[in-house]
N, C-alpha and C. Protein backbone atom coordinates (compact mmCIF):
# COMPACT_ATOMS: atom_id res chain seq x y z
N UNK A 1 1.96 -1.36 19.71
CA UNK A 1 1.11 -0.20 19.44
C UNK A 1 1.85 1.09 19.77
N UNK A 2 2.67 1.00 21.00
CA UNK A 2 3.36 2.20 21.04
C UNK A 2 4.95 2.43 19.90
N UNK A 3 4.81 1.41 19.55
CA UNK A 3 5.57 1.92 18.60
C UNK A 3 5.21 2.53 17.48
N UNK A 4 3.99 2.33 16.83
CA UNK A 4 3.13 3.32 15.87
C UNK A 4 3.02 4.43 16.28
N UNK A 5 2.29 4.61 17.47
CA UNK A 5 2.61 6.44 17.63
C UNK A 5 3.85 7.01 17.73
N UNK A 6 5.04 5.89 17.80
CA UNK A 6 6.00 7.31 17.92
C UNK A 6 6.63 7.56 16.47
N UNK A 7 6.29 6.45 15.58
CA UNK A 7 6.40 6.81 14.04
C UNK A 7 5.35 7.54 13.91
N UNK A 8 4.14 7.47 14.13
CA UNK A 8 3.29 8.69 14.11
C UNK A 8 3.44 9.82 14.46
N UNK A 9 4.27 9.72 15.40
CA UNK A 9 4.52 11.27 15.90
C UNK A 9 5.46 11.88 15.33
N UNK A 10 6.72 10.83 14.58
CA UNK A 10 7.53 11.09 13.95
C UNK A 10 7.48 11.94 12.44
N UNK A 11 6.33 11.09 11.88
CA UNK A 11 5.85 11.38 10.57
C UNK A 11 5.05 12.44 10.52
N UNK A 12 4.55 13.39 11.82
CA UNK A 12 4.00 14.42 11.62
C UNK A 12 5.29 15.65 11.76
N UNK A 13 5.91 15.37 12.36
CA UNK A 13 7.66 16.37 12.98
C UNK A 13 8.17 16.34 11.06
N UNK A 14 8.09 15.39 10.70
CA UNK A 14 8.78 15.00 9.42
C UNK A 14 7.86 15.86 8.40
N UNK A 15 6.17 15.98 8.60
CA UNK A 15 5.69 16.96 7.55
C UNK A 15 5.56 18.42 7.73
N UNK A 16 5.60 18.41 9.63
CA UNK A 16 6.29 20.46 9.86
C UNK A 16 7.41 20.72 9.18
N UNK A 17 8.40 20.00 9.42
CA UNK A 17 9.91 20.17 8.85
C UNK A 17 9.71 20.92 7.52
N UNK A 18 8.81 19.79 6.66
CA UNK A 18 8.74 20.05 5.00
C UNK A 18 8.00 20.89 4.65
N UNK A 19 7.50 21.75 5.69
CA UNK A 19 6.61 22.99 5.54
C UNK A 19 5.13 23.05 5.13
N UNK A 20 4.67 21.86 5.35
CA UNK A 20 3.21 21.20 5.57
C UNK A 20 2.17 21.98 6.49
N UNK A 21 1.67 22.62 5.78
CA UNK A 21 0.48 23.83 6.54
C UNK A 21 -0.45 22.82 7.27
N UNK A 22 -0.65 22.36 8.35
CA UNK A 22 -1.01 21.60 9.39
C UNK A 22 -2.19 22.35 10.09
N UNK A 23 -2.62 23.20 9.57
CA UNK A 23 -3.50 24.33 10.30
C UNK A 23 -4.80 23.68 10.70
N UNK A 24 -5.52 23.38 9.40
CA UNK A 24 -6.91 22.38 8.73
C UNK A 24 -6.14 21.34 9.08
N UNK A 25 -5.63 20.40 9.96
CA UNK A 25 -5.23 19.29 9.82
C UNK A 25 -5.47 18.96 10.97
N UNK A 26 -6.32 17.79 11.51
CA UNK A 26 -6.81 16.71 12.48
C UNK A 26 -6.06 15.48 12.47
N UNK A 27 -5.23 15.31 13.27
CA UNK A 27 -4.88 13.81 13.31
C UNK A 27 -5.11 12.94 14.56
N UNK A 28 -5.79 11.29 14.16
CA UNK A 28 -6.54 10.66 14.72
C UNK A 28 -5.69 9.41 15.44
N UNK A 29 -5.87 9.13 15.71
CA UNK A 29 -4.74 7.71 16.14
C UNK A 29 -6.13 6.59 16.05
N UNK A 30 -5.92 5.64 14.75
CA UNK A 30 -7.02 4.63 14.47
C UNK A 30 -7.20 3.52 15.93
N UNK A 31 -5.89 3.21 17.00
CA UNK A 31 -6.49 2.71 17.74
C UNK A 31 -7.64 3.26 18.92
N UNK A 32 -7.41 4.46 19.06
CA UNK A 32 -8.31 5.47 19.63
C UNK A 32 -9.65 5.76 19.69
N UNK A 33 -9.77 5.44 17.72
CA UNK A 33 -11.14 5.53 17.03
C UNK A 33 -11.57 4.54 17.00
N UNK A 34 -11.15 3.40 17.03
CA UNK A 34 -11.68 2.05 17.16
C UNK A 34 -12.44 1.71 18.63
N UNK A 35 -11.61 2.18 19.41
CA UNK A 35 -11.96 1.80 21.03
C UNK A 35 -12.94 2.71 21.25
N UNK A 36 -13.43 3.91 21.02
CA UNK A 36 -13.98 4.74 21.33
C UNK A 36 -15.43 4.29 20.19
N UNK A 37 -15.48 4.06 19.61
CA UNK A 37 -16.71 3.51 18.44
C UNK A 37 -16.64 2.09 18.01
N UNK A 38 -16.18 1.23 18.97
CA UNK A 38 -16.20 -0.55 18.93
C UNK A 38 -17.26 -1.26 18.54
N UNK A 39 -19.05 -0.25 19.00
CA UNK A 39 -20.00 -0.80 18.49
C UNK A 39 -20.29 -0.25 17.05
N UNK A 40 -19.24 0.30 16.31
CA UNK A 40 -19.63 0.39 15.03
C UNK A 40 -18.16 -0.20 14.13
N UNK A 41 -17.42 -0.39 14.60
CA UNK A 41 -16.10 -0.54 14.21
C UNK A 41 -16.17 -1.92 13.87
N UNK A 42 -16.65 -2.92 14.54
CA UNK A 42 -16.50 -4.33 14.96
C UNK A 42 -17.63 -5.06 13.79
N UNK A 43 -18.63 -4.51 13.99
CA UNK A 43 -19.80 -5.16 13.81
C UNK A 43 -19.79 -5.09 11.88
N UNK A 44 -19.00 -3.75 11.57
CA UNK A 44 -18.85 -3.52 10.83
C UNK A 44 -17.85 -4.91 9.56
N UNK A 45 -16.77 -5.03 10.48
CA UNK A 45 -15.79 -5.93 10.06
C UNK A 45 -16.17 -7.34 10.28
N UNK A 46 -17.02 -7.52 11.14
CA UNK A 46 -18.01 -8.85 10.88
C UNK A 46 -18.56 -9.07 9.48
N UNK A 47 -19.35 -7.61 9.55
CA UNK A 47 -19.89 -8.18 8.21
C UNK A 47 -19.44 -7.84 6.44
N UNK A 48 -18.47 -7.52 6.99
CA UNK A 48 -17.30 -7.30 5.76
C UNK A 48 -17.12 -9.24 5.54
N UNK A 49 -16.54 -9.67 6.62
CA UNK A 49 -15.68 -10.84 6.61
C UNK A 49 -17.53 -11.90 6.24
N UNK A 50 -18.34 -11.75 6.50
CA UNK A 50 -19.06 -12.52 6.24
C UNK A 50 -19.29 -12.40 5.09
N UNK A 51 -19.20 -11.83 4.55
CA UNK A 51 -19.85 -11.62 3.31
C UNK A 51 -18.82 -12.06 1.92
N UNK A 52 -17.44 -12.70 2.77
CA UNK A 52 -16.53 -13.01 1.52
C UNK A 52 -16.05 -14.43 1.92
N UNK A 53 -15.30 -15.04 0.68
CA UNK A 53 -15.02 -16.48 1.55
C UNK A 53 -13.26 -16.36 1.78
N UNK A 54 -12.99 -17.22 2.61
CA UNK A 54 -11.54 -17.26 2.96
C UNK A 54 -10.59 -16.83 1.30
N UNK A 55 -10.68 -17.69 0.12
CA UNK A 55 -10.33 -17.88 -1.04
C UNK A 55 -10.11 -16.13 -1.54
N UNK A 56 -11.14 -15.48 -1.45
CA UNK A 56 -11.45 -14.00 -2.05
C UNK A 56 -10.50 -13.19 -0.76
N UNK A 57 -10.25 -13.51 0.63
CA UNK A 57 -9.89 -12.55 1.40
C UNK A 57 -8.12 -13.17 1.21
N UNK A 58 -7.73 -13.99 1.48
CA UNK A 58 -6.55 -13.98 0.88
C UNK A 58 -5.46 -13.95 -0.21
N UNK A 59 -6.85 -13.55 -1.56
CA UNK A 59 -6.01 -12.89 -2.50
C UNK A 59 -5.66 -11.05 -1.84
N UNK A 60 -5.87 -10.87 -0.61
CA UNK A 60 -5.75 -9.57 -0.32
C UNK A 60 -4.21 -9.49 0.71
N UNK A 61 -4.07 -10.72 0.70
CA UNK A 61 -2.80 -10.90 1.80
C UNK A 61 -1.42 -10.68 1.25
N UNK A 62 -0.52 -10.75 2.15
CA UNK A 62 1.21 -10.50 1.27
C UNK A 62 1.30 -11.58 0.44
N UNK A 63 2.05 -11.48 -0.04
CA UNK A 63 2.24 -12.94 -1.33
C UNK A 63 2.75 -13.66 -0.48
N UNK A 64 3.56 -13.47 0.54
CA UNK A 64 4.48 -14.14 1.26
C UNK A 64 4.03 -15.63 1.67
N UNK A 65 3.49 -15.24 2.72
CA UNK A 65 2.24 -16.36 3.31
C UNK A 65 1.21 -16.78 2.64
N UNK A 66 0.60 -15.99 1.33
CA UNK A 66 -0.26 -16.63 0.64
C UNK A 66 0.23 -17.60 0.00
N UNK A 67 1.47 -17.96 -0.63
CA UNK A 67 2.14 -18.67 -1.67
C UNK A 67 2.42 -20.02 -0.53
N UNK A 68 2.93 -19.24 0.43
CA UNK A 68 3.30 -20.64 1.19
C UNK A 68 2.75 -21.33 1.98
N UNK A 69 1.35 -20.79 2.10
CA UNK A 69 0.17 -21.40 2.54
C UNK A 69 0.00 -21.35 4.18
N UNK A 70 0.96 -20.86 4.94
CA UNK A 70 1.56 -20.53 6.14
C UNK A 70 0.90 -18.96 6.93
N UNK A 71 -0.25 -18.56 6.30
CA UNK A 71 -0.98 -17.43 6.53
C UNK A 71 -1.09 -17.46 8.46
N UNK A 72 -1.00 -16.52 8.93
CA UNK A 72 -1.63 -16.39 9.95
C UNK A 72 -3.42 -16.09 10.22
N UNK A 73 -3.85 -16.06 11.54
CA UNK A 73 -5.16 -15.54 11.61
C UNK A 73 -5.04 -13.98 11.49
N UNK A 74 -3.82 -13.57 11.94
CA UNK A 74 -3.49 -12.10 11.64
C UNK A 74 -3.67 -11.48 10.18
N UNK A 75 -2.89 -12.37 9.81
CA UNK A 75 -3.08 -12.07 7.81
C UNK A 75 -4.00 -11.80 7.72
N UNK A 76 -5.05 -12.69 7.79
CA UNK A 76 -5.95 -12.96 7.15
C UNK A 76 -7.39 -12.00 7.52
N UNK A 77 -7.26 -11.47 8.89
CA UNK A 77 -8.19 -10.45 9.39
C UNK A 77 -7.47 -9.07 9.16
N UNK A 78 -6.09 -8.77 8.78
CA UNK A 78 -5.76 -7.62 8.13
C UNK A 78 -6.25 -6.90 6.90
N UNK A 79 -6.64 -7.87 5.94
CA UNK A 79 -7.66 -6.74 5.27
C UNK A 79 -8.67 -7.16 5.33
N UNK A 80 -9.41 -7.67 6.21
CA UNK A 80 -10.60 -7.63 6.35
C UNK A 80 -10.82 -5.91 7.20
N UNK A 81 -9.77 -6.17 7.67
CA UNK A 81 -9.76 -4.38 9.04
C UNK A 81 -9.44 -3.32 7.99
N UNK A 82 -8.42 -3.25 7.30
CA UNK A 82 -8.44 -2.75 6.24
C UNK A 82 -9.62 -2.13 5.25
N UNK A 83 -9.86 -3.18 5.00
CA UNK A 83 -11.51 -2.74 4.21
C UNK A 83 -12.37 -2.23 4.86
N UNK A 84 -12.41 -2.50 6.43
CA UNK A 84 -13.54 -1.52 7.43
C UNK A 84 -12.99 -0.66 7.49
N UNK A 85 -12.05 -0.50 7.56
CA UNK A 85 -11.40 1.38 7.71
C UNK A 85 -12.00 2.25 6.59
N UNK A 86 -11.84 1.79 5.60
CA UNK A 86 -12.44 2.90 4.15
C UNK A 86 -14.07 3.23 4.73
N UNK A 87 -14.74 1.94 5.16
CA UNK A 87 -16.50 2.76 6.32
C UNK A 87 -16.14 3.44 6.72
N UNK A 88 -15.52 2.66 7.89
CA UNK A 88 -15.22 3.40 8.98
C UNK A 88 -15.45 4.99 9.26
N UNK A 89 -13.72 4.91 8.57
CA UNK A 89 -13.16 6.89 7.98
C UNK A 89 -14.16 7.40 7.31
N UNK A 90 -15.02 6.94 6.64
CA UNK A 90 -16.78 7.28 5.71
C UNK A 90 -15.42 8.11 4.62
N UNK A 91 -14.90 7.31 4.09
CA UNK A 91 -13.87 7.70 2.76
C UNK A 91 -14.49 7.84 1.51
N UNK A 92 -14.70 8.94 1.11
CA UNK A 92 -15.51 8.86 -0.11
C UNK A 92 -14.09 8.67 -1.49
N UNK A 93 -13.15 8.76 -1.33
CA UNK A 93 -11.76 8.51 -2.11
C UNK A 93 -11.11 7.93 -1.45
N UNK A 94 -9.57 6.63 -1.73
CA UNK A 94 -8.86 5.73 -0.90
C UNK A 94 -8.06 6.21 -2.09
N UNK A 95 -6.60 6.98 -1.58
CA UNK A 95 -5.55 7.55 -1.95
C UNK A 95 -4.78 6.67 -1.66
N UNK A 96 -4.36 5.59 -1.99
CA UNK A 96 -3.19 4.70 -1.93
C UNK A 96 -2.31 4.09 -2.54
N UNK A 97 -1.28 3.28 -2.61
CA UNK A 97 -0.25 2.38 -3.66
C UNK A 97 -0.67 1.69 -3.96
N UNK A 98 -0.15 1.39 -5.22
CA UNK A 98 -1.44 0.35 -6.10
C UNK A 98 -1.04 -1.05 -5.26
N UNK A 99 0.34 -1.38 -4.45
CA UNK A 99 0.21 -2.57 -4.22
C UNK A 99 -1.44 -3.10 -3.02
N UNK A 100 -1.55 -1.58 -2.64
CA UNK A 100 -3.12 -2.05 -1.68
C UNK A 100 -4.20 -2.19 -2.37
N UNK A 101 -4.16 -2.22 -3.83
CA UNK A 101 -5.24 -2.05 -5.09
C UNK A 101 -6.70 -3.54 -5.07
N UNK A 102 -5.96 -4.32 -4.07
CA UNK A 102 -6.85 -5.74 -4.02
C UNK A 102 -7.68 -5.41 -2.73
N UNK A 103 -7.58 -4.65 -1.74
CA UNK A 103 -8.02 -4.41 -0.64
C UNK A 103 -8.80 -3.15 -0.82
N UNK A 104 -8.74 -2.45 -1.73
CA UNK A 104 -9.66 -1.36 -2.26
C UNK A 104 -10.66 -1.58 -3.11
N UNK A 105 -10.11 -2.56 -3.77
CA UNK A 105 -11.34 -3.70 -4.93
C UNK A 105 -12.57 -4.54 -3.73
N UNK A 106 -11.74 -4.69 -2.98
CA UNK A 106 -12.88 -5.77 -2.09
C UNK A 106 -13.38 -4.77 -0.80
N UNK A 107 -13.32 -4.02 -0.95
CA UNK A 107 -14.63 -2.01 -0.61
C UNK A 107 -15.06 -2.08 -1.26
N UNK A 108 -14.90 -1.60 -2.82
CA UNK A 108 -16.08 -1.88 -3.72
C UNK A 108 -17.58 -2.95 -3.78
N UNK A 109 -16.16 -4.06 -3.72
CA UNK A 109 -17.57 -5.47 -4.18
C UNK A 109 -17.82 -5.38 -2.90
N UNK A 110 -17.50 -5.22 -1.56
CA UNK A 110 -18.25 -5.34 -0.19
C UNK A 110 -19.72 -4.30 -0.55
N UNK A 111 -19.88 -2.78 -1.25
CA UNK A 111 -20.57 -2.14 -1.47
C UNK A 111 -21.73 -2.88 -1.91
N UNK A 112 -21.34 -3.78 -3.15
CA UNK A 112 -22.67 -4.40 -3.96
C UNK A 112 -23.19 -5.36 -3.18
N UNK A 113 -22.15 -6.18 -2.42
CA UNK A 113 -22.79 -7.69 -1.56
C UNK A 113 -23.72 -6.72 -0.62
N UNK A 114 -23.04 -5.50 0.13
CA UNK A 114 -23.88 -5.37 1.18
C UNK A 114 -25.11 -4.00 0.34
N UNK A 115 -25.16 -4.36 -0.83
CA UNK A 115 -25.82 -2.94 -1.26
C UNK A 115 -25.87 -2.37 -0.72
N UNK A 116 -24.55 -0.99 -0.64
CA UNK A 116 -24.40 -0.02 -0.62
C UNK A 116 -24.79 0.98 -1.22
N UNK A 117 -25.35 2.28 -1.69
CA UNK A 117 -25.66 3.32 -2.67
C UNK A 117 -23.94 3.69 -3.14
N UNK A 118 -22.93 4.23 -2.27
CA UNK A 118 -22.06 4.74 -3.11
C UNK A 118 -20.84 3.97 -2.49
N UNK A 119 -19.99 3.49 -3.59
CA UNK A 119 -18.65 2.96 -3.54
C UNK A 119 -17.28 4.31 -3.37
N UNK A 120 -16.49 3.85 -2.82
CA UNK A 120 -15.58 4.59 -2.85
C UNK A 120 -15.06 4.84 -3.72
N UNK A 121 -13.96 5.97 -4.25
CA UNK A 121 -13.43 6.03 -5.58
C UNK A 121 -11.81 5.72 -5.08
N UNK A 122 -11.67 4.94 -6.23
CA UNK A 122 -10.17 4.12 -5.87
C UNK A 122 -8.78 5.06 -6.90
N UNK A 123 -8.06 6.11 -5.75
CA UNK A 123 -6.76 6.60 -6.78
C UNK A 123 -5.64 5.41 -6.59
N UNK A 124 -5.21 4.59 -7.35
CA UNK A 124 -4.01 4.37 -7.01
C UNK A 124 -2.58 4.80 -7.49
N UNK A 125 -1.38 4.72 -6.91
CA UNK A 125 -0.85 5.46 -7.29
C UNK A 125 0.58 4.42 -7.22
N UNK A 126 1.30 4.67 -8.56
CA UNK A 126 2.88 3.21 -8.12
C UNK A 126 3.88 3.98 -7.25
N UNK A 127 4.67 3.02 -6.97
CA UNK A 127 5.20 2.82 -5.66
C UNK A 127 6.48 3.27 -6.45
N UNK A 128 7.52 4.38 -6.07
CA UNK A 128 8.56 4.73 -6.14
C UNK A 128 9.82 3.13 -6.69
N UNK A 129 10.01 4.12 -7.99
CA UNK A 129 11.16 2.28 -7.73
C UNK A 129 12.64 2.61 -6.96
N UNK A 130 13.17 1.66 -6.55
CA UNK A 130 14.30 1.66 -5.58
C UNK A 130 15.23 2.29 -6.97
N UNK A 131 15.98 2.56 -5.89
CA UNK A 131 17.70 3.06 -6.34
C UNK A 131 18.43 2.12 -7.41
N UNK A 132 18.25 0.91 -6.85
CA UNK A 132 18.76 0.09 -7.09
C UNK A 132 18.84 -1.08 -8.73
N UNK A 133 19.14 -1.44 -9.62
CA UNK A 133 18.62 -2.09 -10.51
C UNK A 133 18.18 -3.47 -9.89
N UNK A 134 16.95 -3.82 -10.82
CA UNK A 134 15.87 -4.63 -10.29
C UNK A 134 14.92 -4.18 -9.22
N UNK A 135 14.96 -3.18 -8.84
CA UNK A 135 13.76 -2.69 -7.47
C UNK A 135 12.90 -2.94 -8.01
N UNK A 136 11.45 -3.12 -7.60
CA UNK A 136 10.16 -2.24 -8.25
C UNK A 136 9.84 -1.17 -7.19
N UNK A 137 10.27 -1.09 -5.81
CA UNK A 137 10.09 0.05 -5.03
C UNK A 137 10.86 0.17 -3.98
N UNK A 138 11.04 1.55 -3.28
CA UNK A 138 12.11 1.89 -2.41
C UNK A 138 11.74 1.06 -1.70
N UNK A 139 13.05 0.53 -0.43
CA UNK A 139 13.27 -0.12 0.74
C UNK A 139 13.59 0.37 1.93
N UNK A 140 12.93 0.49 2.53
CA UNK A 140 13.44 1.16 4.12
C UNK A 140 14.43 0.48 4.76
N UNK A 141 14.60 -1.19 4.32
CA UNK A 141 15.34 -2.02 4.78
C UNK A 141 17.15 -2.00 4.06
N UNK A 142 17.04 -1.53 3.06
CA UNK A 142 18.07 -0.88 2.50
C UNK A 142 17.81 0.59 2.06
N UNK A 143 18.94 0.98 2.97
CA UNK A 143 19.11 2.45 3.35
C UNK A 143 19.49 3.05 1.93
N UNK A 144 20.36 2.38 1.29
CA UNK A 144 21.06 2.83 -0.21
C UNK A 144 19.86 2.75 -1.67
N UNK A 145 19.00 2.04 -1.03
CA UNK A 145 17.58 2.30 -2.45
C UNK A 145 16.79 2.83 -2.40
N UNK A 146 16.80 4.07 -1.41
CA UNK A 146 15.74 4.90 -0.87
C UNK A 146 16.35 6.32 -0.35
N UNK A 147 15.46 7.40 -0.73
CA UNK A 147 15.74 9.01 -0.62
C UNK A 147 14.74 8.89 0.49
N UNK A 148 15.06 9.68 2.06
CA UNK A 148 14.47 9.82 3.25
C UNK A 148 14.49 10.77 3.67
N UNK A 149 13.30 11.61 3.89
CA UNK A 149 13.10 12.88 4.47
C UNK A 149 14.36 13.08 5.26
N UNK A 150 14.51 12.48 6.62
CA UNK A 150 15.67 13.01 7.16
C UNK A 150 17.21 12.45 6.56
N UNK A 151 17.37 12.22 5.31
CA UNK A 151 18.46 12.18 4.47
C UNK A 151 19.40 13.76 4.78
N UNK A 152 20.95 13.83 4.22
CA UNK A 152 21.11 15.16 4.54
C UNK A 152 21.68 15.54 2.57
N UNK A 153 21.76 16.26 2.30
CA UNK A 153 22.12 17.13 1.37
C UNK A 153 23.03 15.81 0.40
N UNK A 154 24.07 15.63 0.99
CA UNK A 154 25.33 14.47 0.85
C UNK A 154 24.34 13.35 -0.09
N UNK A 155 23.61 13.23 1.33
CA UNK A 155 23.39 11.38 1.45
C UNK A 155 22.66 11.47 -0.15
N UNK A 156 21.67 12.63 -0.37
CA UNK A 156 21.09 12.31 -1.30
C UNK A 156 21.83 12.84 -2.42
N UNK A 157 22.58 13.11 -2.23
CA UNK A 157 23.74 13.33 -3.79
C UNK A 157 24.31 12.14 -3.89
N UNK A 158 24.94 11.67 -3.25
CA UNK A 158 25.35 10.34 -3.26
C UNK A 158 24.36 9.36 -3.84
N UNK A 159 23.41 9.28 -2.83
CA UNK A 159 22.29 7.94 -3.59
C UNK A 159 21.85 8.40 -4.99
N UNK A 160 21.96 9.25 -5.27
CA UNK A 160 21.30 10.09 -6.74
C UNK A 160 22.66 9.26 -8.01
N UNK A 161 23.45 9.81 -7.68
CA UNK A 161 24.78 9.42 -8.29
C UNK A 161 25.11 7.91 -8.42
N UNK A 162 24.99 7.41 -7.40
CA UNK A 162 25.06 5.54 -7.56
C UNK A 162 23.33 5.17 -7.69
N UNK A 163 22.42 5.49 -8.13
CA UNK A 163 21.22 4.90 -8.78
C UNK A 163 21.21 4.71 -9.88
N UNK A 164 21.05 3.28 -10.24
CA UNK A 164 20.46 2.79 -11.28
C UNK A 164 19.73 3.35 -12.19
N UNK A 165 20.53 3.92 -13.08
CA UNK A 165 19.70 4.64 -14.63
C UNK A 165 20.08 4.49 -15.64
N UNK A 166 19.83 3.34 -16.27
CA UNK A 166 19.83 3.12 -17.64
C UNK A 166 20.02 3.80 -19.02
N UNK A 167 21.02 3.87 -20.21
CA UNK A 167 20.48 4.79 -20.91
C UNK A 167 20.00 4.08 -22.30
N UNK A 168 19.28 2.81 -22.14
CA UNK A 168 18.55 2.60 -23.10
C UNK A 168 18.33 1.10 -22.65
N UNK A 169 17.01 1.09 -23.22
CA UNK A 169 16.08 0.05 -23.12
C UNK A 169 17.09 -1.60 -23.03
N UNK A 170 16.75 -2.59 -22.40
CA UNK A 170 17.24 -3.76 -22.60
C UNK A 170 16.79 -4.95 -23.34
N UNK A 171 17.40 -5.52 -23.88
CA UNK A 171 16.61 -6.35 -25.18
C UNK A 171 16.78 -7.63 -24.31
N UNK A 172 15.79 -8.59 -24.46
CA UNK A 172 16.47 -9.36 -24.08
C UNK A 172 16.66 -10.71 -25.63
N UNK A 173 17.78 -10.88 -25.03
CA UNK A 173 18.51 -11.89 -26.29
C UNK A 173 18.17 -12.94 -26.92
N UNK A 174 18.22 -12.55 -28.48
CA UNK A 174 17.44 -13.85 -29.46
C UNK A 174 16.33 -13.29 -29.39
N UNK A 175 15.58 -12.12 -28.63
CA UNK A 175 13.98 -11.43 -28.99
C UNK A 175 14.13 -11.18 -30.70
N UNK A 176 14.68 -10.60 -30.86
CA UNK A 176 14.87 -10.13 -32.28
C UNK A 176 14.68 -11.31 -33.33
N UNK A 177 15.47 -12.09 -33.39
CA UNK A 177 15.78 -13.18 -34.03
C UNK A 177 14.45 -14.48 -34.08
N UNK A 178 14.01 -14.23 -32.91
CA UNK A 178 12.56 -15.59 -32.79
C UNK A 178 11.61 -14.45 -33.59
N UNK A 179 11.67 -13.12 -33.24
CA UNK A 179 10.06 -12.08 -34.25
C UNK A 179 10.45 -12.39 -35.46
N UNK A 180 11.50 -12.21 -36.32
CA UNK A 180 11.63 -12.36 -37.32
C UNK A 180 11.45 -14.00 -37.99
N UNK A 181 11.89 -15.24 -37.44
CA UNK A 181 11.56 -16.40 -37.25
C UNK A 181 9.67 -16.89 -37.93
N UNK A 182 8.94 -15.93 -36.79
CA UNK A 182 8.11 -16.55 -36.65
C UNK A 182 7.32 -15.29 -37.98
N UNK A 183 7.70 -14.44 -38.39
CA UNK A 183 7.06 -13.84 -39.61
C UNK A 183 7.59 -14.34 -40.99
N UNK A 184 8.49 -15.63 -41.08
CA UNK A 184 9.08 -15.83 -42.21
C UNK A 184 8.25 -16.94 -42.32
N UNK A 185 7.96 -17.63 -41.16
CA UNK A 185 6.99 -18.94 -41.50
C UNK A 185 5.59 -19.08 -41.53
């Protein structure tokens, strides 16, 4: 946990830097808000999780462990906590990457199971693709497929220059040849 706040603390130093008017800006630390409102936090995520079956909550998990059937109890109550946060925060919009797009779907249908009056409105938004050919999104884990706030001038001329950019579409081979195939017969 203390390692989240000091990326938290990091990631706010990182939006003064970028000249982020912070004026109107409240920031909360979710373990804080949890401990401090447990009798609404908890009871809440009970009945999130009751209301779905194991099958529906782990299409919300990493593919990782879902595929390999090797889920933790952690997994598996991560978006259940997840989905109480959008109450929680009383989020009337969930601004996120579409890869969280299954955990914002199951806020919704939690709305109708628990008839709710108003659902949240879901932006999602895609995920930066890496540097790299084949990414579908940057990597923090590779430093070279990703542009980073504290990057310097260089670094990102460099990564700009060796990124993957195509200058025309890729076919893939014999496509051509089977369309035409299958309109002659």
């Amino acid at each position: 946990l203390q390692k989240i706040v000091i990326v938290g603390k990091y990631l706010i130093e990182v939006w003064k830097a970028a000249g982020m008017d912070l004026s109107n800006v409240e920031f909360r630390w979710a373990s804080d808000e949890i401990t401090q409102n447990a009798h609404v936090y908890w009871p809440t995520m009970l009945d999130v999780a009751r209301r779905f079956n194991v099958t529906r909550i782990k299409k919300c998990c990493q593919i990782m462990g879902r595929l390999e059937g090797s889920l933790t109890a952690a997994q598996v109550l991560y978006p259940l906590m997840q989905c109480t946060d959008v109450f929680f925060l009383k989020a009337d919009i969930c601004q996120l990457g579409v890869d969280q797009r299954k955990v914002n779907m199951l806020a919704r249908e939690y709305c109708d199971a628990a008839k709710k009056k108003y659902k949240p409105v879901i932006l999602s938004h895609h995920m930066l693709y890496g540097l790299k050919e084949g990414q579908e999104k940057m990597s923090k884990s590779d430093p070279d497929s990703a542009v980073f706030m504290e990057d310097t001038v260089e670094d990102v001329e460099r990564k700009i220059q060796k990124a993957y950019c195509p200058t025309q579409e890729k076919t893939v081979e014999g496509e051509g040849e089977a369309g035409a195939e299958a309109e002659a017969s």
